[in-house]
C-alpha atoms as a PDB file:
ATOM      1  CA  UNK A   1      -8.858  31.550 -60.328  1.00  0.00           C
ATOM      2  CA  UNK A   2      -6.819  34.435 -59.064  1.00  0.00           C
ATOM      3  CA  UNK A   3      -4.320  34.303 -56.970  1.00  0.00           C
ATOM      4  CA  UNK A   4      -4.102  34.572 -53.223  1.00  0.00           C
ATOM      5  CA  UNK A   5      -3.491  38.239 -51.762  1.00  0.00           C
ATOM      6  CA  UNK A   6      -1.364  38.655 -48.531  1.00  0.00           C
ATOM      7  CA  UNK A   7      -0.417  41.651 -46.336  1.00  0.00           C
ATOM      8  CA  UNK A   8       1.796  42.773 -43.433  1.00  0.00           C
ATOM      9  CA  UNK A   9       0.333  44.621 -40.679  1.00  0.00           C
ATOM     10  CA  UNK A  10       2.710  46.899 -38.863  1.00  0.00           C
ATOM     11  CA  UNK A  11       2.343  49.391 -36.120  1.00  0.00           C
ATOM     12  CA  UNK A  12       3.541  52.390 -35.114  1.00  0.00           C
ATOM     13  CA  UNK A  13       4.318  50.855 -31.165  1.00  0.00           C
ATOM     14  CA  UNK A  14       2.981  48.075 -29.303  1.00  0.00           C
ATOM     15  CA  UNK A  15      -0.127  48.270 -27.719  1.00  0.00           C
ATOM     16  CA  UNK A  16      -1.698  50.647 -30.333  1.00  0.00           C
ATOM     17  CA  UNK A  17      -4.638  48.353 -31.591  1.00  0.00           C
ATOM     18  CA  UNK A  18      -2.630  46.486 -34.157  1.00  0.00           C
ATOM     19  CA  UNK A  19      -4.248  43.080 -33.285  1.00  0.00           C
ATOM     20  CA  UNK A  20      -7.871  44.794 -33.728  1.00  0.00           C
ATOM     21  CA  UNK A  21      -7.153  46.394 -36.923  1.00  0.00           C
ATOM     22  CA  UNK A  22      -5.949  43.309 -38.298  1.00  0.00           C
ATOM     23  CA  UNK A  23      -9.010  41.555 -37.182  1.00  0.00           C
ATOM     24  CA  UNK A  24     -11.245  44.346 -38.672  1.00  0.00           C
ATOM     25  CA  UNK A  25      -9.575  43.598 -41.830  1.00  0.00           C
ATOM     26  CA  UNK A  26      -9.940  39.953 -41.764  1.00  0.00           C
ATOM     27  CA  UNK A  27     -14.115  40.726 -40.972  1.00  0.00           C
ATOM     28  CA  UNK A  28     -14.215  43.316 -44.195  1.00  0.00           C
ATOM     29  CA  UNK A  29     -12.214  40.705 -46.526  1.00  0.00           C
ATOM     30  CA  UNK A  30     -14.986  38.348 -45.544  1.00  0.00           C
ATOM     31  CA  UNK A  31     -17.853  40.797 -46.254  1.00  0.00           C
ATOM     32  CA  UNK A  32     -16.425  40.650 -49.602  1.00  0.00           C
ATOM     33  CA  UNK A  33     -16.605  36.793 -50.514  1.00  0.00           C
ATOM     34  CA  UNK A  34     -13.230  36.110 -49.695  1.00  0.00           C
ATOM     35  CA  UNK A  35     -11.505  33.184 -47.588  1.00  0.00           C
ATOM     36  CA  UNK A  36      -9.515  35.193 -44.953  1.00  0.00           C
ATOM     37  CA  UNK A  37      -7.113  33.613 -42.469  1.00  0.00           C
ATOM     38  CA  UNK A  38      -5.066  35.132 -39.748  1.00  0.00           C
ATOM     39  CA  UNK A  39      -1.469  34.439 -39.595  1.00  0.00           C
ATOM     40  CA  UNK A  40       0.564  35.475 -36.183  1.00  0.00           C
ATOM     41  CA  UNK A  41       3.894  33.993 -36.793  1.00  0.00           C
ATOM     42  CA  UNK A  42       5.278  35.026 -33.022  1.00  0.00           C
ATOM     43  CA  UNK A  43       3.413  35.863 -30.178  1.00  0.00           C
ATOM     44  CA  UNK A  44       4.473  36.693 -26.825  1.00  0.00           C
ATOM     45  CA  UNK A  45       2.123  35.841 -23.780  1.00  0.00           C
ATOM     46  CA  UNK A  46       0.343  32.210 -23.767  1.00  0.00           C
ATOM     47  CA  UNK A  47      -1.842  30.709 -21.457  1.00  0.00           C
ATOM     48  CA  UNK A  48      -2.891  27.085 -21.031  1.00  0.00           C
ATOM     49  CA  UNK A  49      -6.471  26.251 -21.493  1.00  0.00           C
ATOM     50  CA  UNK A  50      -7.974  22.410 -21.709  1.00  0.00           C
ATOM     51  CA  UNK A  51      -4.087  21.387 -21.872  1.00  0.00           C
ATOM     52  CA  UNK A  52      -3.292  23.517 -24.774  1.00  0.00           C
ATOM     53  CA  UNK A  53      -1.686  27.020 -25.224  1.00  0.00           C
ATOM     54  CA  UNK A  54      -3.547  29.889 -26.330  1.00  0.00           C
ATOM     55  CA  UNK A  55      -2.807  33.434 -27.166  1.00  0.00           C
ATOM     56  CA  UNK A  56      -5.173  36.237 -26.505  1.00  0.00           C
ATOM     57  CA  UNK A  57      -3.902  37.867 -29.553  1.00  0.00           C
ATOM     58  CA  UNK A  58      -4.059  34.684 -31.768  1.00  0.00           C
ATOM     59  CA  UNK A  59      -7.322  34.002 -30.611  1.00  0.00           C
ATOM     60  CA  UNK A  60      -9.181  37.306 -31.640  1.00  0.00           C
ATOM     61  CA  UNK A  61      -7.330  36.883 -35.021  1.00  0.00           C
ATOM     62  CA  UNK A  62      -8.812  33.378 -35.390  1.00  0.00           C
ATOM     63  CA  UNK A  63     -12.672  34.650 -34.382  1.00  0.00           C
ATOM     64  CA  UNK A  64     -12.296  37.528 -37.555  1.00  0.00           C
ATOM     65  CA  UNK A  65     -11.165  34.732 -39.925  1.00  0.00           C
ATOM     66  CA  UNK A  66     -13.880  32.896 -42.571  1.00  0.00           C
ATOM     67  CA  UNK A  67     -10.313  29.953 -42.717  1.00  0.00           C
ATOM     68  CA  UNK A  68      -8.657  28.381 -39.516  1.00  0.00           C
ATOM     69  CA  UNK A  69      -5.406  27.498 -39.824  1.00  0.00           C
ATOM     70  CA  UNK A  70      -3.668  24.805 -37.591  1.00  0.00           C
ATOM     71  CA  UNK A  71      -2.455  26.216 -34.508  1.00  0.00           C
ATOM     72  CA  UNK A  72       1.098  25.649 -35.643  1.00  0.00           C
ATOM     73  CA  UNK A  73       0.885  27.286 -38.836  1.00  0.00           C
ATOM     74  CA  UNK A  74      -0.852  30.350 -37.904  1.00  0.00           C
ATOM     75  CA  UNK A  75       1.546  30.579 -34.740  1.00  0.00           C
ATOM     76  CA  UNK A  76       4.517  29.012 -35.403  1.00  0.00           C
ATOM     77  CA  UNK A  77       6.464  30.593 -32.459  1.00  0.00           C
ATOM     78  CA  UNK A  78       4.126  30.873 -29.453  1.00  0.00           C
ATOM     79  CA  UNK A  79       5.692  31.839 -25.979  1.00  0.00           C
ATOM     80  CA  UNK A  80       4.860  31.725 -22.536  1.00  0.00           C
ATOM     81  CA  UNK A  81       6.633  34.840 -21.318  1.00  0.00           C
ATOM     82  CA  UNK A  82       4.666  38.386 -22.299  1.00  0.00           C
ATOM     83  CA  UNK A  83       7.775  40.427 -22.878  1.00  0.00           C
ATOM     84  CA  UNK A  84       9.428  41.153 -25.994  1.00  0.00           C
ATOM     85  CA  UNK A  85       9.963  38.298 -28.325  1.00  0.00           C
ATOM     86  CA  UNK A  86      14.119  38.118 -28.152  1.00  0.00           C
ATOM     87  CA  UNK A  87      13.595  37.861 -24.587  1.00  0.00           C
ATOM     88  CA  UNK A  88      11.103  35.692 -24.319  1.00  0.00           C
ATOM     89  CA  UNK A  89      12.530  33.284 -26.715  1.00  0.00           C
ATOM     90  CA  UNK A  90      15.632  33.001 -24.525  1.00  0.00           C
ATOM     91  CA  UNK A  91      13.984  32.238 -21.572  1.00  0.00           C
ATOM     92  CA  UNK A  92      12.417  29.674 -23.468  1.00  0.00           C
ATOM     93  CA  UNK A  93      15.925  28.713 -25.684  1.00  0.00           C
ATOM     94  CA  UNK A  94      13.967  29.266 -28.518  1.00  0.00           C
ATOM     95  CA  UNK A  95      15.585  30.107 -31.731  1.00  0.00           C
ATOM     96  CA  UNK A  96      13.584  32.563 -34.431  1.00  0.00           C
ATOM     97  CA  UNK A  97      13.971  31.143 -37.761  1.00  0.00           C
ATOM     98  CA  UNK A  98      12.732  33.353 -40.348  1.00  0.00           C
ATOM     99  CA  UNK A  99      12.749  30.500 -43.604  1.00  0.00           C
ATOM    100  CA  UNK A 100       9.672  28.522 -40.742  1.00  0.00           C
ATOM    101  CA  UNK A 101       7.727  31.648 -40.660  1.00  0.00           C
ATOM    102  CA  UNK A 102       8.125  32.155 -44.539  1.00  0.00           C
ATOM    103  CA  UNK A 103       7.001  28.005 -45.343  1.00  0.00           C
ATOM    104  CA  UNK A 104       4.004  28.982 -42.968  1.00  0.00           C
ATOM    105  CA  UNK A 105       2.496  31.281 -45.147  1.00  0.00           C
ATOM    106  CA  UNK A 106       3.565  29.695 -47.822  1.00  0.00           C
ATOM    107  CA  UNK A 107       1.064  26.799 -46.453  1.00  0.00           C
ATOM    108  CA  UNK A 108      -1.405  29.759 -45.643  1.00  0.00           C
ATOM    109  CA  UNK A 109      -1.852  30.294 -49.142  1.00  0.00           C
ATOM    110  CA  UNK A 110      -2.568  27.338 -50.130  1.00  0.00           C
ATOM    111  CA  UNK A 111      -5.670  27.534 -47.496  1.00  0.00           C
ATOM    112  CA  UNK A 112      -7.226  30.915 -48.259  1.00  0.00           C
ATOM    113  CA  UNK A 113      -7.778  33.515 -50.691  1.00  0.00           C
ATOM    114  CA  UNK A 114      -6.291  36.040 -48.794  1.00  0.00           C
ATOM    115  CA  UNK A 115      -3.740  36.102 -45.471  1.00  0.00           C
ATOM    116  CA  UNK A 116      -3.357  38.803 -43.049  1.00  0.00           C
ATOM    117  CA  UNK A 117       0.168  38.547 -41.373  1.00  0.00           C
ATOM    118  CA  UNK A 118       0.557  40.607 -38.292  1.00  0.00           C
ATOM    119  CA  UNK A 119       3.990  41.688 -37.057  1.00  0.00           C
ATOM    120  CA  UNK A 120       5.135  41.913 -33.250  1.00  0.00           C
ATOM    121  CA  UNK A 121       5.292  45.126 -31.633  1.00  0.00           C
ATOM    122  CA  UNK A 122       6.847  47.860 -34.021  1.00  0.00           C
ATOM    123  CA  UNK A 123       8.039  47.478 -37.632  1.00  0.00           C
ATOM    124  CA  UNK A 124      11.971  46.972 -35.893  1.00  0.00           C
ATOM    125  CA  UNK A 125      11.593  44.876 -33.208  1.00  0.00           C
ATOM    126  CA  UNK A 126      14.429  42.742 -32.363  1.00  0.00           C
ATOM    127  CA  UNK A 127      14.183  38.893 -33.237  1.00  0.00           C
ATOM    128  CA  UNK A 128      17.832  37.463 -32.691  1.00  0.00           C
ATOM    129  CA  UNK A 129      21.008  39.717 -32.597  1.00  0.00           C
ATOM    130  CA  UNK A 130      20.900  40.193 -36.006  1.00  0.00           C
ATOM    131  CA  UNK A 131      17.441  40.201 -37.138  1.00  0.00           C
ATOM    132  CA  UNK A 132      14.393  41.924 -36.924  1.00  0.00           C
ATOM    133  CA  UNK A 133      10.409  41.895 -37.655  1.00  0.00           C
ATOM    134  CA  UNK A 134      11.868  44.253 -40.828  1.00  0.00           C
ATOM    135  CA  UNK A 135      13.701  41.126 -42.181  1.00  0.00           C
ATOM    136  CA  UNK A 136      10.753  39.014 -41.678  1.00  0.00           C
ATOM    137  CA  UNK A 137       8.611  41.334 -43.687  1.00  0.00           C
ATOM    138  CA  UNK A 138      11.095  41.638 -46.579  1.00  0.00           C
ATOM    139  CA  UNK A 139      11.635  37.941 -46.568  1.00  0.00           C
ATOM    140  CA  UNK A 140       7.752  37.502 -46.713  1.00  0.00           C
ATOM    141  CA  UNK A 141       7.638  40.279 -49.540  1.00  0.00           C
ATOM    142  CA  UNK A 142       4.500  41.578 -48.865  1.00  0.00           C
ATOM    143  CA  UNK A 143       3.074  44.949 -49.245  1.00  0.00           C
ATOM    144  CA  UNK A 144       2.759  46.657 -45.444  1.00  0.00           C
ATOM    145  CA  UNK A 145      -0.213  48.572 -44.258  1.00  0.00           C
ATOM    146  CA  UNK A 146       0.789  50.599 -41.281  1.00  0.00           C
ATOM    147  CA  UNK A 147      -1.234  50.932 -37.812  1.00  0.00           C
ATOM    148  CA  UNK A 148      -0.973  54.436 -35.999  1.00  0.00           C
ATOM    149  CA  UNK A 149      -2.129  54.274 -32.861  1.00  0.00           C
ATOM    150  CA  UNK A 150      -3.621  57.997 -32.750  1.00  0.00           C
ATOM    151  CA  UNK A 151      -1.825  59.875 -29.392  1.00  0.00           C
ATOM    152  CA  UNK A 152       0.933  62.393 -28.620  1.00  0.00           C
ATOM    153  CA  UNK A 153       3.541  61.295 -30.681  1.00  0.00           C
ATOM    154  CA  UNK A 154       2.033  59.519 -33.433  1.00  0.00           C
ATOM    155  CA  UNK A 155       2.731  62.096 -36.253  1.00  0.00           C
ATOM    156  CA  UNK A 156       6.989  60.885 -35.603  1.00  0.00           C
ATOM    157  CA  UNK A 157       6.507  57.611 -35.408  1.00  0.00           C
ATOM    158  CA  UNK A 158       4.584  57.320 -38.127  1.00  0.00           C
ATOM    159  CA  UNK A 159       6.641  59.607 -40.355  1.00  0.00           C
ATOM    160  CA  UNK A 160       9.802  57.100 -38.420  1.00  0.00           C
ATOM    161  CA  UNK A 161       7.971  53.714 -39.329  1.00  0.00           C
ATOM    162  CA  UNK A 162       7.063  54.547 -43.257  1.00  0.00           C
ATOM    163  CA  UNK A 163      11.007  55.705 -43.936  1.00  0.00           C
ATOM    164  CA  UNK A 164      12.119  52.276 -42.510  1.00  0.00           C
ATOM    165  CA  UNK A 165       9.477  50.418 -44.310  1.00  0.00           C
ATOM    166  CA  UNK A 166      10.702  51.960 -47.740  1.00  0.00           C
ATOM    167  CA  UNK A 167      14.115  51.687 -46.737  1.00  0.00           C
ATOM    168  CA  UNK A 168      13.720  47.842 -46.755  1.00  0.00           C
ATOM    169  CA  UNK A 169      12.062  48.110 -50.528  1.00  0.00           C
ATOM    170  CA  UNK A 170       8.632  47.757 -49.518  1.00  0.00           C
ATOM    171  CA  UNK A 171       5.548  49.104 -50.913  1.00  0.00           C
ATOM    172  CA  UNK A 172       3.511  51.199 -47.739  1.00  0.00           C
ATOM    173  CA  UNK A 173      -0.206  49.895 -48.798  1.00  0.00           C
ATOM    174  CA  UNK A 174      -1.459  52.491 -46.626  1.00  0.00           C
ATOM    175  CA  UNK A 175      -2.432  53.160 -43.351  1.00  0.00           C
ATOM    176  CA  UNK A 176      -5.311  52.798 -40.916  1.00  0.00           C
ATOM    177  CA  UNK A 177      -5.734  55.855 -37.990  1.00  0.00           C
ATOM    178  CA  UNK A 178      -6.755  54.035 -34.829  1.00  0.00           C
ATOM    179  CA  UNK A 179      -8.360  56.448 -32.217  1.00  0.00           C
ATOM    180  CA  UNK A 180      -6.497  54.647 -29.150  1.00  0.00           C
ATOM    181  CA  UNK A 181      -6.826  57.719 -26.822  1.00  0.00           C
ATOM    182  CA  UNK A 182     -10.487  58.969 -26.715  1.00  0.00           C
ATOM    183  CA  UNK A 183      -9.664  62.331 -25.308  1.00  0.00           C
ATOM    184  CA  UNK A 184      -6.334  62.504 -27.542  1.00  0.00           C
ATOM    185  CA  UNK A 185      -6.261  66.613 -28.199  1.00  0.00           C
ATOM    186  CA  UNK A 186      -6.366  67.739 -32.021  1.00  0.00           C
ATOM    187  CA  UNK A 187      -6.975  64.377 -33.569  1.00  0.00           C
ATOM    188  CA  UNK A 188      -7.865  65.716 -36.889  1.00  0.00           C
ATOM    189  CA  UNK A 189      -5.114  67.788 -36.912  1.00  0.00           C
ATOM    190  CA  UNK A 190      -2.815  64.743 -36.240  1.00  0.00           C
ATOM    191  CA  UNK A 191      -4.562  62.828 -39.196  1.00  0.00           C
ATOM    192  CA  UNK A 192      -4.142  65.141 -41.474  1.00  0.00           C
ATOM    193  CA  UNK A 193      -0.523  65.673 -40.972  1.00  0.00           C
ATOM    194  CA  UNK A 194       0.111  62.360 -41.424  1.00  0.00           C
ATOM    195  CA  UNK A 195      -2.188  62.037 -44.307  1.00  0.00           C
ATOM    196  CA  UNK A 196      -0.469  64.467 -45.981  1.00  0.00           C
ATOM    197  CA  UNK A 197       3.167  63.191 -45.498  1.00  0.00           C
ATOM    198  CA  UNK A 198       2.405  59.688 -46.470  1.00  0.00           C
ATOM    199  CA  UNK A 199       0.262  60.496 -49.769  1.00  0.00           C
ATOM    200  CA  UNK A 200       3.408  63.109 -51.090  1.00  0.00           C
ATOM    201  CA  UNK A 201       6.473  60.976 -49.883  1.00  0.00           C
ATOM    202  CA  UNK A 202       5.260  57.431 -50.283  1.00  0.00           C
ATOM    203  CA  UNK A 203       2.152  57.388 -51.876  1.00  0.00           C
ATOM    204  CA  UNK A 204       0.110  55.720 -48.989  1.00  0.00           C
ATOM    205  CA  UNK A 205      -3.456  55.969 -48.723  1.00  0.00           C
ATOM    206  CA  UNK A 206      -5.073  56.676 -45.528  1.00  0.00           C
ATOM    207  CA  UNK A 207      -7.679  53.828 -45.346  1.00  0.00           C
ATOM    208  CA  UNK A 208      -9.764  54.032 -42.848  1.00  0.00           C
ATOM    209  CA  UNK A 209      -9.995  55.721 -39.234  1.00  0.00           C
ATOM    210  CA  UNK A 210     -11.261  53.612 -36.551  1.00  0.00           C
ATOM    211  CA  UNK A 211     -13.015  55.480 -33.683  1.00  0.00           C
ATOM    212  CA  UNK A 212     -12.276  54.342 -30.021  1.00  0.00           C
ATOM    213  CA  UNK A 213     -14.749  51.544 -29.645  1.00  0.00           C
ATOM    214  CA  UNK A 214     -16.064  50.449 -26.199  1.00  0.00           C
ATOM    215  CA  UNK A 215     -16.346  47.284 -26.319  1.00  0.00           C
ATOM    216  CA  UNK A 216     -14.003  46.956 -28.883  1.00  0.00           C
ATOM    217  CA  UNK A 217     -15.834  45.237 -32.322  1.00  0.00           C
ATOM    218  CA  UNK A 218     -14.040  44.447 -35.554  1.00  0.00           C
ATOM    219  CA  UNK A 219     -17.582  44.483 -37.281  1.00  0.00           C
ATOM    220  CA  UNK A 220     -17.802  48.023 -36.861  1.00  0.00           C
ATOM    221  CA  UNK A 221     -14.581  48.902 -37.150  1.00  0.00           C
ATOM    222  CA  UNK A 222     -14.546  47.419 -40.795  1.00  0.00           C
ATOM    223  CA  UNK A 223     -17.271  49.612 -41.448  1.00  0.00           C
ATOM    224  CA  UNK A 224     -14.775  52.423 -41.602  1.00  0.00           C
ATOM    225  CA  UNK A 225     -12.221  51.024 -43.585  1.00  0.00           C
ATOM    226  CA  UNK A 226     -11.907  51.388 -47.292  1.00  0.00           C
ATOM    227  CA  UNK A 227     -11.310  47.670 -47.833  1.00  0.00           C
ATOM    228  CA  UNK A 228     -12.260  48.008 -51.996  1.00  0.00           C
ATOM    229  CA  UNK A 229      -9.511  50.026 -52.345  1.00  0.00           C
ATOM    230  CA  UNK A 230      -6.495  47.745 -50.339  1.00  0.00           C
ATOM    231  CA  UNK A 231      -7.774  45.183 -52.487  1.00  0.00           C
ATOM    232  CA  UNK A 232      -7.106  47.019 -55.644  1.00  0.00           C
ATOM    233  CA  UNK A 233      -3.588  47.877 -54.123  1.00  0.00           C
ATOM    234  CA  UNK A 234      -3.003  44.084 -52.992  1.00  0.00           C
ATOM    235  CA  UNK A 235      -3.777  43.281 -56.583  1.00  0.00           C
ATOM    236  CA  UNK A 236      -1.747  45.559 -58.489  1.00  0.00           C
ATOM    237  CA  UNK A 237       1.081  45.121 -56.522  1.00  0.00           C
ATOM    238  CA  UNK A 238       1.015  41.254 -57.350  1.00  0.00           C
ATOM    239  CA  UNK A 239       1.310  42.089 -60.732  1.00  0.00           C
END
């Protein structure tokens, strides 16, 4: 039996659709026969339903996966306060403690054959005063595949976000376009750029553009996403 796969999802910025990509991946590792489960080590913005704290984002992540993972393994940090997660933790004198998140998934893999791990916010934001969502991903050591929310702007902070991510000695899996702003002007144009810049400097695939979807549906979002050939990548790079 092979081994279990694992990923990092990133984003360009927060509120680009990084949640619903992940979840569209979790639905096409599924079509293919595999044992998926969702792992969202901190998340900002709970609510308490039946006596028992939910997050919205947590929550979609759970419906995509075939595997459901205790509550405080697949969520080890959930908070109350929807701000960002160093601030939010203080309010709540919680302490980020990046060895948890790493035993989590450890756990995770032990569950499933494959675990999607999705980051907070951007690839750099700010965990305690010395760490970041970076140093989780390095300490996880797992190849990233980078969300661009598609609007003015994106070609920078994509370009931004896939220096960083090599600068911490990680492998860029590739990257998922994800049409957040319907009437967004020279899309293609955008795409390509990017495209272009990420296949030269880092060797990053584009996998998969994901048209603006209303409602939103991680079934057919998967349908656009080359999930055959992130597996291959996975699988080589756990070599």
């Amino acid at each position: 039996m092979s081994a279990p796969l694992s990923l990092f999802v990133t984003g360009t910025d927060t509120e680009i659709g990084k949640t619903f990509v992940s979840a569209a991946l979790l639905r096409g590792f599924v079509r293919e026969g595999l044992q998926a489960a969702a792992l969202k080590p901190i998340a900002a913005g709970a609510f308490e339903s039946n006596g028992v704290l939910h997050n919205e984002d947590a929550d979609r992540l759970d419906a995509a996966s075939s595997v459901l993972l205790p509550p405080a393994i697949r969520t080890p940090y959930l908070l109350k306060e929807p701000a960002a997660p160093h601030i939010a933790a203080a309010l709540e004198n919680v302490t980020f403690d990046i060895a948890r998140i790493v035993d989590c998934h450890a756990q995770a893999l032990t569950r499933a054959d494959i675990v999607v791990v999705e980051g907070v916010g951007g690839f750099r934001v700010p965990l305690t005063a010395t760490q970041d969502t970076a140093d989780l991903a390095v300490a996880l050591k797992l190849p990233v595949v980078l969300v661009v929310g598609m609007r003015l702007g994106c070609i920078s902070h994509a370009l931004l976000t896939a220096e960083a991510i090599a600068a911490r000695g990680l492998t860029l899996a590739g990257w998922i376009a994800n049409r957040v702003v319907p009437d967004m002007t020279f899309p293609d144009e955008n795409i390509a750029s990017i495209r272009e810049h990420l296949a030269r400097e880092y060797d990053a695939p584009l996998l998969g553009i994901v048209p603006h979807l209303n409602p939103a549906s991680p079934e057919r979002a998967a349908d656009q996403l080359d999930i055959d050939r992130l597996l291959q990548t996975l699988r080589h790079a756990q070599r």
